[in-house]
N, C-alpha and C. Protein backbone atom coordinates (compact mmCIF):
# COMPACT_ATOMS: atom_id res chain seq x y z
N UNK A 1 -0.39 -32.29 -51.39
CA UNK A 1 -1.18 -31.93 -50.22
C UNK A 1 -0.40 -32.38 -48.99
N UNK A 2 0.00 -31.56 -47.94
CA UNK A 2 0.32 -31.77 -46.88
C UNK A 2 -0.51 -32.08 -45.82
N UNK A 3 -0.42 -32.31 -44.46
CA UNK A 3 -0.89 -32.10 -43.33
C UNK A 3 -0.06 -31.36 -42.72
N UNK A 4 -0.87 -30.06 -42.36
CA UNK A 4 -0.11 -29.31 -40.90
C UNK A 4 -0.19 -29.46 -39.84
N UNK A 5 -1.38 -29.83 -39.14
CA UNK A 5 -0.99 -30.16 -38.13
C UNK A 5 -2.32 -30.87 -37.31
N UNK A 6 -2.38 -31.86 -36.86
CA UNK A 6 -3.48 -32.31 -35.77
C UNK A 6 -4.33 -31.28 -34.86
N UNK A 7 -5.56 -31.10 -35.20
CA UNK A 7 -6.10 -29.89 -34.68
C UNK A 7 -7.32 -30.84 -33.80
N UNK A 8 -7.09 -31.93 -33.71
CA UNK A 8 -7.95 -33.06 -32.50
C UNK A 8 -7.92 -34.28 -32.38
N UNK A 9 -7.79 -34.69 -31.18
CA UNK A 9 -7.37 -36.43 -31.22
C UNK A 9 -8.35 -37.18 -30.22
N UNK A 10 -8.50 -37.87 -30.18
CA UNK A 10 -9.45 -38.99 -28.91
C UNK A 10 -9.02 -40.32 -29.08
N UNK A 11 -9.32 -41.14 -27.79
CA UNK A 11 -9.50 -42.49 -27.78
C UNK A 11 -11.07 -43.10 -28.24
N UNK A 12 -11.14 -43.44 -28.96
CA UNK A 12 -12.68 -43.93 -29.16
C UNK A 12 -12.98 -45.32 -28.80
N UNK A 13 -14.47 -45.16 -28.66
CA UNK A 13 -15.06 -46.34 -27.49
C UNK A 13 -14.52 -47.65 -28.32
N UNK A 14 -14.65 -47.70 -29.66
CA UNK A 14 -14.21 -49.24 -30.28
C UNK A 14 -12.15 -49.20 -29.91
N UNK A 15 -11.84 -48.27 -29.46
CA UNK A 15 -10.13 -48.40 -28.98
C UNK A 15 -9.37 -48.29 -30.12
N UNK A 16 -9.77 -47.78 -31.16
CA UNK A 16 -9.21 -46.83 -31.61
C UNK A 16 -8.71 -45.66 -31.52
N UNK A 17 -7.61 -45.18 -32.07
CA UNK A 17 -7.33 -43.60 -31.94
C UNK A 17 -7.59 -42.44 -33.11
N UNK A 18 -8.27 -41.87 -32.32
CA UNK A 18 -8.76 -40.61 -33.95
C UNK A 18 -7.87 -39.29 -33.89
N UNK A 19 -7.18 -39.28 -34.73
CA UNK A 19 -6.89 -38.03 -35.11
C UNK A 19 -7.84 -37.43 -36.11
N UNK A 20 -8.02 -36.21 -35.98
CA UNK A 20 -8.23 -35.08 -37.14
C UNK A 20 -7.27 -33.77 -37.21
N UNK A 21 -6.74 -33.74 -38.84
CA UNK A 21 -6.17 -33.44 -39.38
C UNK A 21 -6.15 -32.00 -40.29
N UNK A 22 -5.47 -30.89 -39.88
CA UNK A 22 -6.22 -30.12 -40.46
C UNK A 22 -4.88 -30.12 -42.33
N UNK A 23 -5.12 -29.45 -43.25
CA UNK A 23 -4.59 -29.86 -44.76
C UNK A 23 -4.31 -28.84 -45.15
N UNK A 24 -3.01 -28.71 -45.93
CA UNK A 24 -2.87 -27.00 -46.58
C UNK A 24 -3.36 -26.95 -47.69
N UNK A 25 -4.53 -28.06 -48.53
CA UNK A 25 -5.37 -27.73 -49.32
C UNK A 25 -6.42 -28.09 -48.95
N UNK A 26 -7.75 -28.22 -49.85
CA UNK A 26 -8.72 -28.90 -49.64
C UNK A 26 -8.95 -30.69 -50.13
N UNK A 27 -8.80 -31.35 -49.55
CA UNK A 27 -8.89 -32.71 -49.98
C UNK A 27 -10.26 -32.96 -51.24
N UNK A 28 -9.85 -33.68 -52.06
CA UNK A 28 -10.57 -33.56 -53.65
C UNK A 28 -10.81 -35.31 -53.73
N UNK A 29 -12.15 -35.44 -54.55
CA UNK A 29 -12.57 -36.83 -55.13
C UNK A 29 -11.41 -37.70 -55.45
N UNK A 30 -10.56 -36.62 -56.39
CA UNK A 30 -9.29 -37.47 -57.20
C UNK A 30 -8.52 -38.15 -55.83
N UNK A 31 -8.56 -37.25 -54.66
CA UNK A 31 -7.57 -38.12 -53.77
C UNK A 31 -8.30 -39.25 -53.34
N UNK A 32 -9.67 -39.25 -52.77
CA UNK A 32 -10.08 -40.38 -52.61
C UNK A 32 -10.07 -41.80 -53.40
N UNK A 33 -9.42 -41.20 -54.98
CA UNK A 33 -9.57 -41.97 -55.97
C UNK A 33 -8.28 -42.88 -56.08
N UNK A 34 -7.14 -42.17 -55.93
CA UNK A 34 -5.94 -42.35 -55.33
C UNK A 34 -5.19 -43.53 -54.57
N UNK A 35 -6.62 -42.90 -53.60
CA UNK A 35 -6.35 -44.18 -52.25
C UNK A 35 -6.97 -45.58 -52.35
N UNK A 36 -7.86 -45.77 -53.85
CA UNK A 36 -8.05 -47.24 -54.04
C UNK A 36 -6.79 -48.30 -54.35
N UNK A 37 -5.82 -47.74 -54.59
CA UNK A 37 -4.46 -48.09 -54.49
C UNK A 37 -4.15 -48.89 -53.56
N UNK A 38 -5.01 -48.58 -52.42
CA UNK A 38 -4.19 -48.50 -51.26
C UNK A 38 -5.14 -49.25 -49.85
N UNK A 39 -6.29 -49.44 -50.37
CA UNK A 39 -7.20 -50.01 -49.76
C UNK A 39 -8.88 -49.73 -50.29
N UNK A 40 -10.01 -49.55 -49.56
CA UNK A 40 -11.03 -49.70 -49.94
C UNK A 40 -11.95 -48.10 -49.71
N UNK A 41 -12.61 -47.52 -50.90
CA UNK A 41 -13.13 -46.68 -50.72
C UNK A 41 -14.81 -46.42 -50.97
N UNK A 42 -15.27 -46.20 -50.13
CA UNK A 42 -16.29 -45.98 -50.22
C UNK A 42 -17.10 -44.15 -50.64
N UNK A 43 -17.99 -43.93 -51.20
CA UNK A 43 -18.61 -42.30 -51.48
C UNK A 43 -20.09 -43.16 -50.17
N UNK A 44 -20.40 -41.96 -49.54
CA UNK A 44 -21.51 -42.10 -48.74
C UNK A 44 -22.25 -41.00 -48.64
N UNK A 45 -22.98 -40.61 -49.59
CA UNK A 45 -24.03 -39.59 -49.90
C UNK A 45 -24.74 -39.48 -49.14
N UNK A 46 -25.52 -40.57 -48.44
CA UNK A 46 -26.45 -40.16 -47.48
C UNK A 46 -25.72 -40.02 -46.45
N UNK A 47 -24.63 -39.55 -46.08
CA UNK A 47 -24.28 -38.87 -45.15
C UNK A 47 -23.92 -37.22 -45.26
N UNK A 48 -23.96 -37.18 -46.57
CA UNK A 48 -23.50 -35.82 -47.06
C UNK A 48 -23.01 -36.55 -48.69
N UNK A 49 -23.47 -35.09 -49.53
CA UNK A 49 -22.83 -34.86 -50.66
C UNK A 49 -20.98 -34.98 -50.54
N UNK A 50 -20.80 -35.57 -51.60
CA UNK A 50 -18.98 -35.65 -51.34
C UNK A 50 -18.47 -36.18 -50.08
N UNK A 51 -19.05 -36.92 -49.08
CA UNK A 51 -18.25 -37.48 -48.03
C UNK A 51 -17.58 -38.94 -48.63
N UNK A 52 -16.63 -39.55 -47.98
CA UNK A 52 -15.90 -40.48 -48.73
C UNK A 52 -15.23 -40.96 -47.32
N UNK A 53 -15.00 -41.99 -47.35
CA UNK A 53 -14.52 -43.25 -46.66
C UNK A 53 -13.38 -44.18 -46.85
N UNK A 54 -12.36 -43.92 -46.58
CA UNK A 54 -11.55 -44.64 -46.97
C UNK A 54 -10.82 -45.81 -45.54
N UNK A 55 -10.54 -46.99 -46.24
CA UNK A 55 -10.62 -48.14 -45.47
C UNK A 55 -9.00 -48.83 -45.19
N UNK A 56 -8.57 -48.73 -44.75
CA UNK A 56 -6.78 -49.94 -45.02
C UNK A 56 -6.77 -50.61 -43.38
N UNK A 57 -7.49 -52.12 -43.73
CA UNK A 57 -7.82 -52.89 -42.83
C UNK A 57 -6.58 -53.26 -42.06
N UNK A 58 -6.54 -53.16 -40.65
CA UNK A 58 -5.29 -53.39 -39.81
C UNK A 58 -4.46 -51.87 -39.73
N UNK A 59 -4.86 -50.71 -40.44
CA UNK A 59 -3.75 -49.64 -40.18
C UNK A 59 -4.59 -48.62 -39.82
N UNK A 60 -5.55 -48.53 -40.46
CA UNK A 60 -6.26 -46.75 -40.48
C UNK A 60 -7.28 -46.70 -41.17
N UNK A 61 -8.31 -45.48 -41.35
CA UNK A 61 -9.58 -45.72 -41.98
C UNK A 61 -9.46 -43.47 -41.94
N UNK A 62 -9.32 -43.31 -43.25
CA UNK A 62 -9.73 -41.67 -43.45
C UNK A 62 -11.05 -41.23 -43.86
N UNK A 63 -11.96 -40.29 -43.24
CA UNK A 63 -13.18 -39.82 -44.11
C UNK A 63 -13.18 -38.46 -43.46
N UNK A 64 -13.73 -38.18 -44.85
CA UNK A 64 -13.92 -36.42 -45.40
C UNK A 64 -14.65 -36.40 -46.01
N UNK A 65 -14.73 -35.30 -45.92
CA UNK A 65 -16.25 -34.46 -47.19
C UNK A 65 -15.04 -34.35 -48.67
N UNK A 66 -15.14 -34.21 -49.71
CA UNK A 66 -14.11 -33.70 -51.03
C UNK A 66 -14.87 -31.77 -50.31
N UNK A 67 -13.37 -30.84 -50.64
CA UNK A 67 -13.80 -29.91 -50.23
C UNK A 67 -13.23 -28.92 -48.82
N UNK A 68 -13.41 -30.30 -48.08
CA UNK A 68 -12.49 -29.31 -46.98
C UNK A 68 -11.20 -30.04 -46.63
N UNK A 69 -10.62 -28.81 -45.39
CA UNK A 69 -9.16 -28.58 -45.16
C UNK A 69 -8.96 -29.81 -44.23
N UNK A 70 -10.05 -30.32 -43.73
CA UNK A 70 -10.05 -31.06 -42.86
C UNK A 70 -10.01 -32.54 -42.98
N UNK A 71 -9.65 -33.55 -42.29
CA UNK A 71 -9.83 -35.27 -42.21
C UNK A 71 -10.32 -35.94 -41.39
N UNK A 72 -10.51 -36.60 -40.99
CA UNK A 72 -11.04 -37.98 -39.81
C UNK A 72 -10.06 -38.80 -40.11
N UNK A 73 -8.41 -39.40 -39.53
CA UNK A 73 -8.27 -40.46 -39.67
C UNK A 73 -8.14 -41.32 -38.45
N UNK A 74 -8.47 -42.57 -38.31
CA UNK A 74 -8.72 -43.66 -37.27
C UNK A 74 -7.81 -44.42 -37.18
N UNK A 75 -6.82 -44.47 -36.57
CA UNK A 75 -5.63 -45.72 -36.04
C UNK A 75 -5.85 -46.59 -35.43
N UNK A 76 -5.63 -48.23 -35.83
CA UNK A 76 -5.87 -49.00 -35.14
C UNK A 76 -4.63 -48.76 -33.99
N UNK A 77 -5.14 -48.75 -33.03
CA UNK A 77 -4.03 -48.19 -31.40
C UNK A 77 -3.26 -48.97 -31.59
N UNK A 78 -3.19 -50.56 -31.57
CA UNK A 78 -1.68 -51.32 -31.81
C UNK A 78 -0.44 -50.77 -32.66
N UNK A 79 -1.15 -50.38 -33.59
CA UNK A 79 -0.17 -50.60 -34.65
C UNK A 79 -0.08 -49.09 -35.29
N UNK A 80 -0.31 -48.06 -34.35
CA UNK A 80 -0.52 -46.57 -35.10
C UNK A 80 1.21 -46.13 -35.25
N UNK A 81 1.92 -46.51 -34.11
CA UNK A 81 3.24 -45.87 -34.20
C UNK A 81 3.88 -46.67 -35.57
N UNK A 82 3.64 -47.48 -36.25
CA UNK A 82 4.05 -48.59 -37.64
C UNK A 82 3.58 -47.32 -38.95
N UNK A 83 2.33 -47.05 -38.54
CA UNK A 83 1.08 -46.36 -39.52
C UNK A 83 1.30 -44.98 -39.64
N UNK A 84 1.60 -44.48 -38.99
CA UNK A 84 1.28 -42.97 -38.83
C UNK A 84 1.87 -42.27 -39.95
N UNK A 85 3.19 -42.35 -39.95
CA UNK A 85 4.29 -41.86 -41.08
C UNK A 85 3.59 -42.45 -42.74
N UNK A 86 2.76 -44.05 -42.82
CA UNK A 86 2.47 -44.08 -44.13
C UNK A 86 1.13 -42.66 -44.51
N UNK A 87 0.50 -42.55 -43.67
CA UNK A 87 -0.56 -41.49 -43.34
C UNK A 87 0.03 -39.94 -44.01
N UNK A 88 1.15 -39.46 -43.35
CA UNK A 88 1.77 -38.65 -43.79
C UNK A 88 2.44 -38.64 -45.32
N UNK A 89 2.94 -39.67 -45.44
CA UNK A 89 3.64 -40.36 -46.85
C UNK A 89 2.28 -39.94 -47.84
N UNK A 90 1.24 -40.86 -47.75
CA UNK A 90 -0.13 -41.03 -48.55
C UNK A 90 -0.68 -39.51 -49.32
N UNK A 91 -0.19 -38.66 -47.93
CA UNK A 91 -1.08 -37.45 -48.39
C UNK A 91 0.03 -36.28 -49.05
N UNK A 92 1.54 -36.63 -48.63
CA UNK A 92 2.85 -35.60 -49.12
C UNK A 92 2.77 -35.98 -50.85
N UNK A 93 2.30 -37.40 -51.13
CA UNK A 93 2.70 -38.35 -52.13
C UNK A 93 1.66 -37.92 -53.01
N UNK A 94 0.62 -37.60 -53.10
CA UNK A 94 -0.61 -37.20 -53.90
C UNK A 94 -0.33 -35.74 -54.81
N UNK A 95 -0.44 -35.70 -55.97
CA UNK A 95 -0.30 -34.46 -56.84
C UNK A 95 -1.22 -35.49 -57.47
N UNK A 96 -2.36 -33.50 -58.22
CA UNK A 96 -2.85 -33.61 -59.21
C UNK A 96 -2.05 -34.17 -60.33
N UNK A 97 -3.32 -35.22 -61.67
CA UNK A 97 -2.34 -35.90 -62.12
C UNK A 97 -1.88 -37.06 -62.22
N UNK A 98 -0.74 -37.77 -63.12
CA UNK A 98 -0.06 -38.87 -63.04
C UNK A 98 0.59 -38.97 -61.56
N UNK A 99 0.54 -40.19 -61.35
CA UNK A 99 1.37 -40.35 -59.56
C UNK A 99 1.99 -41.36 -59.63
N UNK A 100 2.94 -41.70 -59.41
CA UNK A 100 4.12 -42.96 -59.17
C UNK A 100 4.00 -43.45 -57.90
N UNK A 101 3.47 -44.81 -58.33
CA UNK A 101 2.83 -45.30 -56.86
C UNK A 101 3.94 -46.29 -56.52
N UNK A 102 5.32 -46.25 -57.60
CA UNK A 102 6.63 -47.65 -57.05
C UNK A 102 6.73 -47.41 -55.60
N UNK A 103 7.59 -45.76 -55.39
CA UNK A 103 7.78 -46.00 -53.89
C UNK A 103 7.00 -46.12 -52.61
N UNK A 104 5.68 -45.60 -52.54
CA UNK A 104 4.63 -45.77 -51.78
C UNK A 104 4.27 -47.21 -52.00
N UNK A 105 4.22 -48.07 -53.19
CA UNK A 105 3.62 -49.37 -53.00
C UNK A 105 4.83 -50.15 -51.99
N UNK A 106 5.94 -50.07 -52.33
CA UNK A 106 7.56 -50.21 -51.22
C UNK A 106 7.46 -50.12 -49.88
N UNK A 107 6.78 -48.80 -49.71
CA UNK A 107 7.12 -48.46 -48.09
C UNK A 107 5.63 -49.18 -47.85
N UNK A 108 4.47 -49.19 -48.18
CA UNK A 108 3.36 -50.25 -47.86
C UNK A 108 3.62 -51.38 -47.33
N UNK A 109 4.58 -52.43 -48.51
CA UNK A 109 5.01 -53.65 -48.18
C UNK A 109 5.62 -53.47 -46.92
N UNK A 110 6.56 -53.14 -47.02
CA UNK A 110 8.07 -53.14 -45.67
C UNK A 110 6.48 -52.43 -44.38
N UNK A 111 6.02 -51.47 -44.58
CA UNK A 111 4.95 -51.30 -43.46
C UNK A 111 4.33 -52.63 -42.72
N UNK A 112 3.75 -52.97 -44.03
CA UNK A 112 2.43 -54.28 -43.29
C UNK A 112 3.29 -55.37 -43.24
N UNK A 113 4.38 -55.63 -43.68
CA UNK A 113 5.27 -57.00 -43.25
C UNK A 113 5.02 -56.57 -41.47
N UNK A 114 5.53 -55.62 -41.54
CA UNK A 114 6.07 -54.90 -39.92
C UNK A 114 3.95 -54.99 -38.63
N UNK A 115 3.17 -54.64 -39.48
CA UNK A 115 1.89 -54.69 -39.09
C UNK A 115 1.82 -55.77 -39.17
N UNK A 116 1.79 -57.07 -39.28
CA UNK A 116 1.28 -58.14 -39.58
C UNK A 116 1.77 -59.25 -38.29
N UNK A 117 3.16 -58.69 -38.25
CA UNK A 117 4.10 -59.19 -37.36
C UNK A 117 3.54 -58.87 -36.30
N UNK A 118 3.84 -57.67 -35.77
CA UNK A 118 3.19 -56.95 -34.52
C UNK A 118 1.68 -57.63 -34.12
N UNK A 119 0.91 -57.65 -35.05
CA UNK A 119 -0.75 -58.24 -34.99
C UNK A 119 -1.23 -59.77 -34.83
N UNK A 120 -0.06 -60.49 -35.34
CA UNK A 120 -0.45 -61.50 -35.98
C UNK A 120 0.71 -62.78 -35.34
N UNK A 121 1.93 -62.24 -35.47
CA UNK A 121 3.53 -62.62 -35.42
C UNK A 121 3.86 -63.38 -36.63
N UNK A 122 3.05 -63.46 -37.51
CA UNK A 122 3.32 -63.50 -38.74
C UNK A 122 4.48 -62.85 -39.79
């Protein structure tokens, strides 16, 4: 699954930055399933059938319905230019299926060393 291209962005009142994302497929359960890998996921029914929540504290936060072409993802503003590319990585990196999470767990580390620093000076 790719992203083509940002079809809306804002500053939001908590100072975050939102992109939405439009997908050359439809984003599926399995990906949300994926991304427990990778941080924290939530299903939120009473917001809708198939909406899903996904959480990676200090970088970004994605939610979608399973189903459409579309995303919500949320950048923490500090640290989005660090983040953005794992965002892209996350979603190029996903096939139905077995998935090899060595090099994505790699570029994570070397990421949040780099986030942590920036946030923290850690």
């Amino acid at each position: 699954m790719r992203i083509l291209r940002s079809v809306r962005h804002k500053i939001c009142a908590d100072g975050s930055f939102m992109k939405e994302f439009l997908l050359d497929a439809p984003v599926t359960e399995e990906f949300f399933t994926y991304l427990k890998d990778f941080g924290t996921v939530e299903s939120l029914p009473n917001v809708g059938e198939g909406f899903y929540k996904f959480e990676k504290t200090d970088w970004f936060s994605i939610k979608g319905f399973s189903g459409d072409t579309t995303v919500e993802v949320r950048f923490k503003k500090e640290v989005m230019d660090l983040t953005v590319d794992f965002v892209y990585f996350l979603f190029a990196s996903h096939k139905e299926g077995k998935i090899d999470l060595s090099v994505l767990k790699k570029r994570e580390k070397a990421v949040g060393e780099r986030v942590r620093k920036h946030l923290y000076g850690v």
